[in-house]
PDB file of N, CA and C in Angstrom:
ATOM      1  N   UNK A   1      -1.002  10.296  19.515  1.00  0.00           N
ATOM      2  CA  UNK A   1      -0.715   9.477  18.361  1.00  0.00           C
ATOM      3  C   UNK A   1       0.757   9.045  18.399  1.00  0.00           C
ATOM      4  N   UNK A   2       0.446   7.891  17.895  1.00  0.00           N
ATOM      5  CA  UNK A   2       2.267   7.462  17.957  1.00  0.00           C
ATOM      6  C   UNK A   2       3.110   7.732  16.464  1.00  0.00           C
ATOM      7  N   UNK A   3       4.134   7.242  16.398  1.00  0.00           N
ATOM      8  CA  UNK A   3       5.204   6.951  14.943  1.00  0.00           C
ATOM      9  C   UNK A   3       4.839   6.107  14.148  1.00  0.00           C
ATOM     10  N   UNK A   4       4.210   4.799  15.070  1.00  0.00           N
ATOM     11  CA  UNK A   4       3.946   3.810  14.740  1.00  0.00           C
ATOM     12  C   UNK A   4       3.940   3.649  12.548  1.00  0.00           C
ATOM     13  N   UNK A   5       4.046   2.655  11.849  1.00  0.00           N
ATOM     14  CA  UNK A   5       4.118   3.023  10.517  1.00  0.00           C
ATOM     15  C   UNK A   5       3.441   2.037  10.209  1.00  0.00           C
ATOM     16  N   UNK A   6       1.994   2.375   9.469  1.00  0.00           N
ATOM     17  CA  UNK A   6       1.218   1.023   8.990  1.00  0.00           C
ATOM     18  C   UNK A   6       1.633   0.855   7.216  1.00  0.00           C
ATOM     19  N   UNK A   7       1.349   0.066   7.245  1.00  0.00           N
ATOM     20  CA  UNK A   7       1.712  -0.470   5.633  1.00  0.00           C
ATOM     21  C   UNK A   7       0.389  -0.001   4.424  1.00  0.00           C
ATOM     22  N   UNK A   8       0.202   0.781   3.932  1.00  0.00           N
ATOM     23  CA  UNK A   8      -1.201   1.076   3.498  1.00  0.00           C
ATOM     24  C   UNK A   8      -0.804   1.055   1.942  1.00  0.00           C
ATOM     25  N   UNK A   9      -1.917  -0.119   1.152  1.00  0.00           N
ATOM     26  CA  UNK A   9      -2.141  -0.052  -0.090  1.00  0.00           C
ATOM     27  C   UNK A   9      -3.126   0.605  -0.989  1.00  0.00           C
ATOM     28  N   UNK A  10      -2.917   1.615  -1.733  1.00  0.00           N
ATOM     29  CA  UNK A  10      -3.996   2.622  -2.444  1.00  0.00           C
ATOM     30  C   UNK A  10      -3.994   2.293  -4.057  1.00  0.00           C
ATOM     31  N   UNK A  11      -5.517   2.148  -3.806  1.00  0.00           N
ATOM     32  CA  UNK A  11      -5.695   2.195  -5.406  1.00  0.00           C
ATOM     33  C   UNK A  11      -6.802   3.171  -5.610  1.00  0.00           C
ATOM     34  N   UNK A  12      -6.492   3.825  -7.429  1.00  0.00           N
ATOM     35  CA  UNK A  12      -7.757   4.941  -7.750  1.00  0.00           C
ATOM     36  C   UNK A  12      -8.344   4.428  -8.183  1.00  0.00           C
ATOM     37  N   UNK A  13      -9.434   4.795  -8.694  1.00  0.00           N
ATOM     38  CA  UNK A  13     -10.176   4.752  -9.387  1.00  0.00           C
ATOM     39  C   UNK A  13     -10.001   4.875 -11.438  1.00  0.00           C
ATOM     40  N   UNK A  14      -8.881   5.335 -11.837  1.00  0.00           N
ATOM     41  CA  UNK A  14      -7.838   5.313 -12.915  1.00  0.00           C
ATOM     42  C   UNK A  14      -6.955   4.047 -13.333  1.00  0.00           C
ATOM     43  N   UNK A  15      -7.090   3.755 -11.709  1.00  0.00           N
ATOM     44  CA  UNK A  15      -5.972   2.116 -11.952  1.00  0.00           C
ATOM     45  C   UNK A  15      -4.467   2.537 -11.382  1.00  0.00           C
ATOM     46  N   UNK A  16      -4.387   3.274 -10.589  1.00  0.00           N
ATOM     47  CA  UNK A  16      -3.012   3.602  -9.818  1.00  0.00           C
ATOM     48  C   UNK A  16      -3.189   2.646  -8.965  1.00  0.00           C
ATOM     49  N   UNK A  17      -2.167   2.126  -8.559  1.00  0.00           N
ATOM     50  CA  UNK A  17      -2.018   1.117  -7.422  1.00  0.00           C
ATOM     51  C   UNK A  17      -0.623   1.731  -6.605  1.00  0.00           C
ATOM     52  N   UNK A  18      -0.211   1.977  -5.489  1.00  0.00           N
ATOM     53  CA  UNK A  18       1.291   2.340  -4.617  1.00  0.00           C
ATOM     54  C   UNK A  18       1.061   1.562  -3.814  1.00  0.00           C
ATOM     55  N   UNK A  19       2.135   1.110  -2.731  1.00  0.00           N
ATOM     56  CA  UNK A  19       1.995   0.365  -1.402  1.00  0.00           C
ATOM     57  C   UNK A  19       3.005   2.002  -1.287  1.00  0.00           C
ATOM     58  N   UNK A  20       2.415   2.266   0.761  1.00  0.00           N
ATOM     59  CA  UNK A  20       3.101   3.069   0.766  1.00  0.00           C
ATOM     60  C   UNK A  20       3.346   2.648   2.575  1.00  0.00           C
ATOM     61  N   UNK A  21       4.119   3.361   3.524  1.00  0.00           N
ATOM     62  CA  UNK A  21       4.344   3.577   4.728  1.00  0.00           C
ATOM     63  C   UNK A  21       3.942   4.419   5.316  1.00  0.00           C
ATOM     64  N   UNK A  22       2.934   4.605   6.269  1.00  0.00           N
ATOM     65  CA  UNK A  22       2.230   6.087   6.270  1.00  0.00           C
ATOM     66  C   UNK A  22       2.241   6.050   8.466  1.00  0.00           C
ATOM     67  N   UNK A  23       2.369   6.843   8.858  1.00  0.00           N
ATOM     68  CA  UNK A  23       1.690   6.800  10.330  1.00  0.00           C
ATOM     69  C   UNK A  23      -0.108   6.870  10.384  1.00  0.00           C
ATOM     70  N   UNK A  24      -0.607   6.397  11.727  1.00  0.00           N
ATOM     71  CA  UNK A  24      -1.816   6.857  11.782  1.00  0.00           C
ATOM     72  C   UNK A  24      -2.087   8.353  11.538  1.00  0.00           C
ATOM     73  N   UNK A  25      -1.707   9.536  12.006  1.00  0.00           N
ATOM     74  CA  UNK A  25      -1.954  10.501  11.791  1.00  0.00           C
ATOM     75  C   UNK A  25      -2.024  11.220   9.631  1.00  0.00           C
ATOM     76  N   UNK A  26      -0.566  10.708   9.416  1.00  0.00           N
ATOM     77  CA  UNK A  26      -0.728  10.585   7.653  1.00  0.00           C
ATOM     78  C   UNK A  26      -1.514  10.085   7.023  1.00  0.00           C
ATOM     79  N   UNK A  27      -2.491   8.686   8.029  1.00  0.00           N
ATOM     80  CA  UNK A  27      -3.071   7.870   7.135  1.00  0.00           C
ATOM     81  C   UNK A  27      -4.502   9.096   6.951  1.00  0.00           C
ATOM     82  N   UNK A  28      -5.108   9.904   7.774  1.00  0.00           N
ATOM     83  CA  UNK A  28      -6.094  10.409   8.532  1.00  0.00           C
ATOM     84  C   UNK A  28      -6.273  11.496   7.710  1.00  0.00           C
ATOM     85  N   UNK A  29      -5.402  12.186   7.658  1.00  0.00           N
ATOM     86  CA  UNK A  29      -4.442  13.337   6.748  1.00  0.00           C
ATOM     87  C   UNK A  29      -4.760  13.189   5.613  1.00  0.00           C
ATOM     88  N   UNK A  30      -4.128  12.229   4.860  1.00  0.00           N
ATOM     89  CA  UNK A  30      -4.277  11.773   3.613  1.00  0.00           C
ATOM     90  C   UNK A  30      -5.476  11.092   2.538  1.00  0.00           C
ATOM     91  N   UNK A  31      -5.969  10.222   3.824  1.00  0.00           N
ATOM     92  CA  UNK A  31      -7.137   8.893   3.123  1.00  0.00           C
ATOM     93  C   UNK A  31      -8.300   9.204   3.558  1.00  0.00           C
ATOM     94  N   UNK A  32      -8.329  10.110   5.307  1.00  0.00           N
ATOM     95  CA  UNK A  32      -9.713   9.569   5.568  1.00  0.00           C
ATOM     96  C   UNK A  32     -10.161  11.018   5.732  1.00  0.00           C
ATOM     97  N   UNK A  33      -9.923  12.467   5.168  1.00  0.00           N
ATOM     98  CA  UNK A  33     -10.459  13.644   5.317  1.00  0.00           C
ATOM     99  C   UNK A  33     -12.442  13.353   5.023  1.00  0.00           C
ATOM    100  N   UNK A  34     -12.795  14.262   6.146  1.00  0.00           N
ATOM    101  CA  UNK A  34     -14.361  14.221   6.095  1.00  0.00           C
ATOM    102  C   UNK A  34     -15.479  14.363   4.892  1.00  0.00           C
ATOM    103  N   UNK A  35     -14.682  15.247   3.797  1.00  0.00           N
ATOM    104  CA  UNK A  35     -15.095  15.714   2.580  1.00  0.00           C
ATOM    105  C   UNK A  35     -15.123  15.141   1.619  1.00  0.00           C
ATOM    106  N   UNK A  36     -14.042  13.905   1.941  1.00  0.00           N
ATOM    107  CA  UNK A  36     -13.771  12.919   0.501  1.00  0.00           C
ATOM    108  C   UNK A  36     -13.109  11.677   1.160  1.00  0.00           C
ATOM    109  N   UNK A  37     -13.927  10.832   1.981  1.00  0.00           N
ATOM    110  CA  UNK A  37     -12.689   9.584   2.561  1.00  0.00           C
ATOM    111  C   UNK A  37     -12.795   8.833   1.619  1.00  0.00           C
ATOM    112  N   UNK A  38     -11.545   8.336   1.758  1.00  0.00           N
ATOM    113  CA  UNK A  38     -11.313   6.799   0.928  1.00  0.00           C
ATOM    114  C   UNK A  38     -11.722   5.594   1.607  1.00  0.00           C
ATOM    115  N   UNK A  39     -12.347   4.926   0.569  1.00  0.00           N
ATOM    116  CA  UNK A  39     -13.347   3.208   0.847  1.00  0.00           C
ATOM    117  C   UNK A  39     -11.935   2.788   2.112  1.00  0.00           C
ATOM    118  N   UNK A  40     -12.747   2.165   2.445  1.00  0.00           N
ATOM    119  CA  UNK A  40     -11.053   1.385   2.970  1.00  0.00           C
ATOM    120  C   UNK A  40     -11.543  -0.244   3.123  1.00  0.00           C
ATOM    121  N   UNK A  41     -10.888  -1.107   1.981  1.00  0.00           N
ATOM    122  CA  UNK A  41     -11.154  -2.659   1.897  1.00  0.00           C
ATOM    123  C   UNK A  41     -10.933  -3.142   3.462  1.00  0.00           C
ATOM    124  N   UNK A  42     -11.853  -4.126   3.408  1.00  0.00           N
ATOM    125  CA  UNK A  42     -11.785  -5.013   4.412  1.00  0.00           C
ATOM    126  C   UNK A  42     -10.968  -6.269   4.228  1.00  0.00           C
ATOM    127  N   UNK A  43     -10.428  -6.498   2.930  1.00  0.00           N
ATOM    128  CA  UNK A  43      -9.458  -7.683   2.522  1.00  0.00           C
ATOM    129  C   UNK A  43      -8.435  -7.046   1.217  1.00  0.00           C
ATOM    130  N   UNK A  44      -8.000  -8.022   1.176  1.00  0.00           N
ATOM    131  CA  UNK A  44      -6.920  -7.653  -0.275  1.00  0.00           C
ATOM    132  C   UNK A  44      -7.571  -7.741  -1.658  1.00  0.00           C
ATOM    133  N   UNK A  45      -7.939  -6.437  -2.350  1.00  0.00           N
ATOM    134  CA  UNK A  45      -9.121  -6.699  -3.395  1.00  0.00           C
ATOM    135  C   UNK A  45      -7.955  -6.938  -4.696  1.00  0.00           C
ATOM    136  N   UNK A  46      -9.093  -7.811  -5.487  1.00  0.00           N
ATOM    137  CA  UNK A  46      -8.533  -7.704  -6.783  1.00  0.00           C
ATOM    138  C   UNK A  46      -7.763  -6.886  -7.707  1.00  0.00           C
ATOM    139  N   UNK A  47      -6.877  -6.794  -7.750  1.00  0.00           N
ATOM    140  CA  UNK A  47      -5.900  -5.304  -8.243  1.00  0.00           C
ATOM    141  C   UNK A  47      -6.732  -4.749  -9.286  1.00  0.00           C
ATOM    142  N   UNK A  48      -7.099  -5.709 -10.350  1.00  0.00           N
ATOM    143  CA  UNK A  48      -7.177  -5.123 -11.928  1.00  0.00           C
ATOM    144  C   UNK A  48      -8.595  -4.897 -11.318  1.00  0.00           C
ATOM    145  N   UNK A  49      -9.714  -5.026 -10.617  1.00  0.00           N
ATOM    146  CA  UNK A  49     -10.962  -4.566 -10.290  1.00  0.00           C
ATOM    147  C   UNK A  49     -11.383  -3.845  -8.800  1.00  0.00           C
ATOM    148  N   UNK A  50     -10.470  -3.525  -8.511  1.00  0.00           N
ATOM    149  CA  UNK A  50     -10.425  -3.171  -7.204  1.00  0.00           C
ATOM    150  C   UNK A  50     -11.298  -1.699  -6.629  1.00  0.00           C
ATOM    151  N   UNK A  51     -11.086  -0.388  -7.839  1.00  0.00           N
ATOM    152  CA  UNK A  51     -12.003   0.566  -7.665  1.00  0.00           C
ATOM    153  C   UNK A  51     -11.081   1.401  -6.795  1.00  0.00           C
ATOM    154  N   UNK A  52     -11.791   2.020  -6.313  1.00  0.00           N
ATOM    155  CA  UNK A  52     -10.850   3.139  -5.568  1.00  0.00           C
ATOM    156  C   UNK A  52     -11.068   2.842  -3.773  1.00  0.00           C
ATOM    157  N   UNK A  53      -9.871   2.604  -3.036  1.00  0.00           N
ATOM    158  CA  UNK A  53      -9.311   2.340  -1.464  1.00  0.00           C
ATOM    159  C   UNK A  53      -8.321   2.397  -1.008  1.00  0.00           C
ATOM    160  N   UNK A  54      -8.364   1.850  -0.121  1.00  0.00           N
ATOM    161  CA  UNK A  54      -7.291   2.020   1.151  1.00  0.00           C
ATOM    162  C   UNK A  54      -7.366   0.921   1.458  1.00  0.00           C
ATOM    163  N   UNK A  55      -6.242  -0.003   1.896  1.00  0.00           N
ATOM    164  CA  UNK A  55      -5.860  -1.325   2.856  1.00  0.00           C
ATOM    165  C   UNK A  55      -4.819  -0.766   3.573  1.00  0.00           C
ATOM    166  N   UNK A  56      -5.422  -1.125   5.184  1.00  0.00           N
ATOM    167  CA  UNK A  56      -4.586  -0.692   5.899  1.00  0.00           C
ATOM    168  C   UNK A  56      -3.838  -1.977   6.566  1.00  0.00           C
ATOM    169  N   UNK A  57      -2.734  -2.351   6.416  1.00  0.00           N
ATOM    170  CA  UNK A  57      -2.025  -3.492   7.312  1.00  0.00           C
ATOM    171  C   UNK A  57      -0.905  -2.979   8.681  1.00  0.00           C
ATOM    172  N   UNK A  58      -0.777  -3.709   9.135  1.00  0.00           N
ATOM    173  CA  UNK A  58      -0.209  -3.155  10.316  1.00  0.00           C
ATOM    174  C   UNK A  58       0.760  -4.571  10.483  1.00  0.00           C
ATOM    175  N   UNK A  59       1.850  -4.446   9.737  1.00  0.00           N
ATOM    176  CA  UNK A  59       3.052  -5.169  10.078  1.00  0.00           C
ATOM    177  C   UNK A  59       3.809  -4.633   9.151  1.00  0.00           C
ATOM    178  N   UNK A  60       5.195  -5.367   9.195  1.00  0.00           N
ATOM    179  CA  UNK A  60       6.170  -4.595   8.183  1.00  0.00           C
ATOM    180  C   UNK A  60       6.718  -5.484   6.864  1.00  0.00           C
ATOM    181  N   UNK A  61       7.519  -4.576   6.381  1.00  0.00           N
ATOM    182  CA  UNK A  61       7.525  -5.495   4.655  1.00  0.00           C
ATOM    183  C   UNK A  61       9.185  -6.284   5.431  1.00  0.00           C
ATOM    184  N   UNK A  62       9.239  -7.491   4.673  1.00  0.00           N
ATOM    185  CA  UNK A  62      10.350  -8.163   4.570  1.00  0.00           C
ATOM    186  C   UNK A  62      10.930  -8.426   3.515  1.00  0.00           C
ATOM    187  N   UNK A  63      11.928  -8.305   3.155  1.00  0.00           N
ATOM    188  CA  UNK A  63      12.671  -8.360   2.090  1.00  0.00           C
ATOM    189  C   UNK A  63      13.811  -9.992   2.425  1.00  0.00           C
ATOM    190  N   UNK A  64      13.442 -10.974   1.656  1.00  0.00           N
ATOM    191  CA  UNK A  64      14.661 -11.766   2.058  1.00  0.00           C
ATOM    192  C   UNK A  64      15.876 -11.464   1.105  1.00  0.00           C
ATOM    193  N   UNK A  65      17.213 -11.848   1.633  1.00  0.00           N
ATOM    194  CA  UNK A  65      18.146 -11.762   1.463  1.00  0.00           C
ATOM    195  C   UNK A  65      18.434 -12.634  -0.028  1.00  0.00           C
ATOM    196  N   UNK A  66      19.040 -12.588  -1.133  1.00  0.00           N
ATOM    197  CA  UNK A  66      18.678 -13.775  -2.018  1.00  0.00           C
ATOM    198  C   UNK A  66      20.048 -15.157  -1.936  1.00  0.00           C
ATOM    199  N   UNK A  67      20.008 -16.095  -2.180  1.00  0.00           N
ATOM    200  CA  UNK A  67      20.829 -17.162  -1.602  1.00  0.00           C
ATOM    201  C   UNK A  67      21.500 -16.853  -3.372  1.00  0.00           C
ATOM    202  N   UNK A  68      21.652 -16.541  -4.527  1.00  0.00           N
ATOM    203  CA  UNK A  68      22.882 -16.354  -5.298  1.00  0.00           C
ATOM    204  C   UNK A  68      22.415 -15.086  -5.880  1.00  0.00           C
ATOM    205  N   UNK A  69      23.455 -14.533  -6.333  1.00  0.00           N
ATOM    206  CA  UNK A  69      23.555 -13.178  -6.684  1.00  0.00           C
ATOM    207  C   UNK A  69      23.413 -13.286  -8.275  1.00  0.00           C
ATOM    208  N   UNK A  70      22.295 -12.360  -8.635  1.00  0.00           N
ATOM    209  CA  UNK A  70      22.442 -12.435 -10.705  1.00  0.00           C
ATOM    210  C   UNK A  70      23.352 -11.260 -10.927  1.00  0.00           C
ATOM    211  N   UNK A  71      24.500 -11.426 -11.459  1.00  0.00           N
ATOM    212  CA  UNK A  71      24.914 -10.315 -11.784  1.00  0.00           C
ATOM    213  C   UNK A  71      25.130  -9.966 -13.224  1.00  0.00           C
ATOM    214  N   UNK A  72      24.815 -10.772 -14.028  1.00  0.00           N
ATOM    215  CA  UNK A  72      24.702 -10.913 -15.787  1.00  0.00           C
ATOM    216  C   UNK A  72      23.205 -11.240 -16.104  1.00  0.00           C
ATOM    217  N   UNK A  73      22.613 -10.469 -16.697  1.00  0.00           N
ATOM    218  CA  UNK A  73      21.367 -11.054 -17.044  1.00  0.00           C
ATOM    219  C   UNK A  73      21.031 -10.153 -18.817  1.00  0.00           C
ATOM    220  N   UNK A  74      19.759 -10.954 -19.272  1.00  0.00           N
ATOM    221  CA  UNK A  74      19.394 -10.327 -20.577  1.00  0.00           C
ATOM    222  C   UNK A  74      17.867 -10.398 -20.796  1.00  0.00           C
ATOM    223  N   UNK A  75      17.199  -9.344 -21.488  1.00  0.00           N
ATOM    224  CA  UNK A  75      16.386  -9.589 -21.965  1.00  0.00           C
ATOM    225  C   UNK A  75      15.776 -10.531 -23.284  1.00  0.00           C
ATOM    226  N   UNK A  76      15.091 -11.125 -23.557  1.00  0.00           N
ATOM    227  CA  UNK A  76      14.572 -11.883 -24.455  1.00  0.00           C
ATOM    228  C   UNK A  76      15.740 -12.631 -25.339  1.00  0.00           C
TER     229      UNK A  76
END
């Protein structure tokens, strides 16, 4: 097994949603034990109906840089 770090999105069945960074071995560990695996979507499901899974992606997050800086802001 490698380091490798897939991008995996979990939702419960409660309505928890995380994006998290996991290796193959964590993902295995974590999502897919024999006793209780997790669904694992074949696409990006509907958040608010989604049910309980796993999306596994395999690239990395990008963050762009922002072109002006807020440094004063307010609510309402």
């Amino acid at each position: 097994m490698s380091n490798k770090k897939f991008i995996v999105f979990y939702a419960s069945e409660d309505g928890e949603h995380k994006f998290d960074e996991k290796t193959e071995e964590e993902i295995k560990k974590e999502y897919l034990s024999e006793e209780y695996p997790t669904p694992v979507f074949d696409k990006l499901p509907d958040i608010e109906f989604c049910g309980r899974g796993i999306l596994i992606i395999d690239g990395k997050i990008v963050v762009p840089i922002p072109k002006k800086v807020v440094k004063d802001w307010s609510i309402g």
